[in-house]
Protein backbone atom coordinates (compact mmCIF):
# COMPACT_ATOMS: atom_id res chain seq x y z
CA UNK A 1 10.59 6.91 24.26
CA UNK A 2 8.05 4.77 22.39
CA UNK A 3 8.24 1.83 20.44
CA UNK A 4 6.02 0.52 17.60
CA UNK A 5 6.29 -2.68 15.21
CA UNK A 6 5.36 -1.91 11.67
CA UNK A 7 4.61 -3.90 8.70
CA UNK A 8 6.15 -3.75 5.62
CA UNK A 9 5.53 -4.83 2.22
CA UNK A 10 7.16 -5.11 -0.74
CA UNK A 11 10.87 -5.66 0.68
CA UNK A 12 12.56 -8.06 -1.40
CA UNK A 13 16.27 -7.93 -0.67
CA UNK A 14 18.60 -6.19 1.78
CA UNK A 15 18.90 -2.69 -0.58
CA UNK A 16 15.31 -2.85 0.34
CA UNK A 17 15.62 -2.91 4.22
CA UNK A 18 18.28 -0.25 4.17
CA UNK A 19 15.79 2.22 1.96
CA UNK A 20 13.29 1.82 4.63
CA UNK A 21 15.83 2.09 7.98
CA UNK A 22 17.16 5.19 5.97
CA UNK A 23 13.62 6.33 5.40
CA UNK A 24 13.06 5.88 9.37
CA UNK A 25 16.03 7.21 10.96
CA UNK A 26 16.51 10.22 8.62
CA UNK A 27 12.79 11.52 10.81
CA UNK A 28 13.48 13.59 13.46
CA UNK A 29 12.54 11.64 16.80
CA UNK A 30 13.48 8.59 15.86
CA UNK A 31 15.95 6.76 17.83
CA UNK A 32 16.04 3.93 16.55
CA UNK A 33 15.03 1.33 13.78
CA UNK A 34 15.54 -2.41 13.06
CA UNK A 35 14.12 -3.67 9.86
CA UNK A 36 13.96 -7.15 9.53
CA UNK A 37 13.23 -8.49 5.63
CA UNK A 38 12.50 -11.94 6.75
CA UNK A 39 9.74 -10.79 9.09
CA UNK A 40 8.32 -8.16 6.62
CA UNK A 41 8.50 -5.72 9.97
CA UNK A 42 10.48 -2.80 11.32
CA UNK A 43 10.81 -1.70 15.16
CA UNK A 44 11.20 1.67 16.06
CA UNK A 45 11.66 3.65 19.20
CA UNK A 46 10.89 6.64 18.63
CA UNK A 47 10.36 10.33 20.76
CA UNK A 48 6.56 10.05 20.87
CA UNK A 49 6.48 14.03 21.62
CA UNK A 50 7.64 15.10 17.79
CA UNK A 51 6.62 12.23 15.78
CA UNK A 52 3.38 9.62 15.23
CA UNK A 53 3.30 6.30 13.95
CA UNK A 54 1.83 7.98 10.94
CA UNK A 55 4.58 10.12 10.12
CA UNK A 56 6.43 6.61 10.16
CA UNK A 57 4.17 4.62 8.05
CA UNK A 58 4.13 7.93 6.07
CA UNK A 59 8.09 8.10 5.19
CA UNK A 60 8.11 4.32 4.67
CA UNK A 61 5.22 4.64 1.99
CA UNK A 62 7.25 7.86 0.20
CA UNK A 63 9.99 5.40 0.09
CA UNK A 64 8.17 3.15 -2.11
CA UNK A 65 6.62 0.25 0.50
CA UNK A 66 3.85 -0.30 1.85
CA UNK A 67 3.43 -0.35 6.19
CA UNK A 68 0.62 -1.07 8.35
């Protein structure tokens, strides 16, 4: 398993951080995902053998946020 922090913009309340754990854990490979609002950053362990960091910055950006 991998893990990555991401950044996140555009989170503003906790109906916010669940969209984007949602967004995360719905992928395939992913294990895991924490999503802190105060931070502004999610981190995710994820199977690095079926899914990139892209694909994660990917769903989090069709979810309506922003992640580098």
């Amino acid at each position: 398993m991998a893990k990555t922090k991401l950044k996140i913009s555009g989170m503003s309340c906790q109906h916010c951080v669940k969209t984007v754990k949602d967004a995360l854990t719905a992928l395939e490979g992913v294990q895991h995902a924490k999503v802190n609002l105060r931070k502004g950053e999610a981190v995710v362990r994820f199977n690095e053998l079926s899914i990139t960091p892209t694909h994660l910055r990917e769903a989090i950006t069709k979810a309506g946020f922003e992640a580098s």
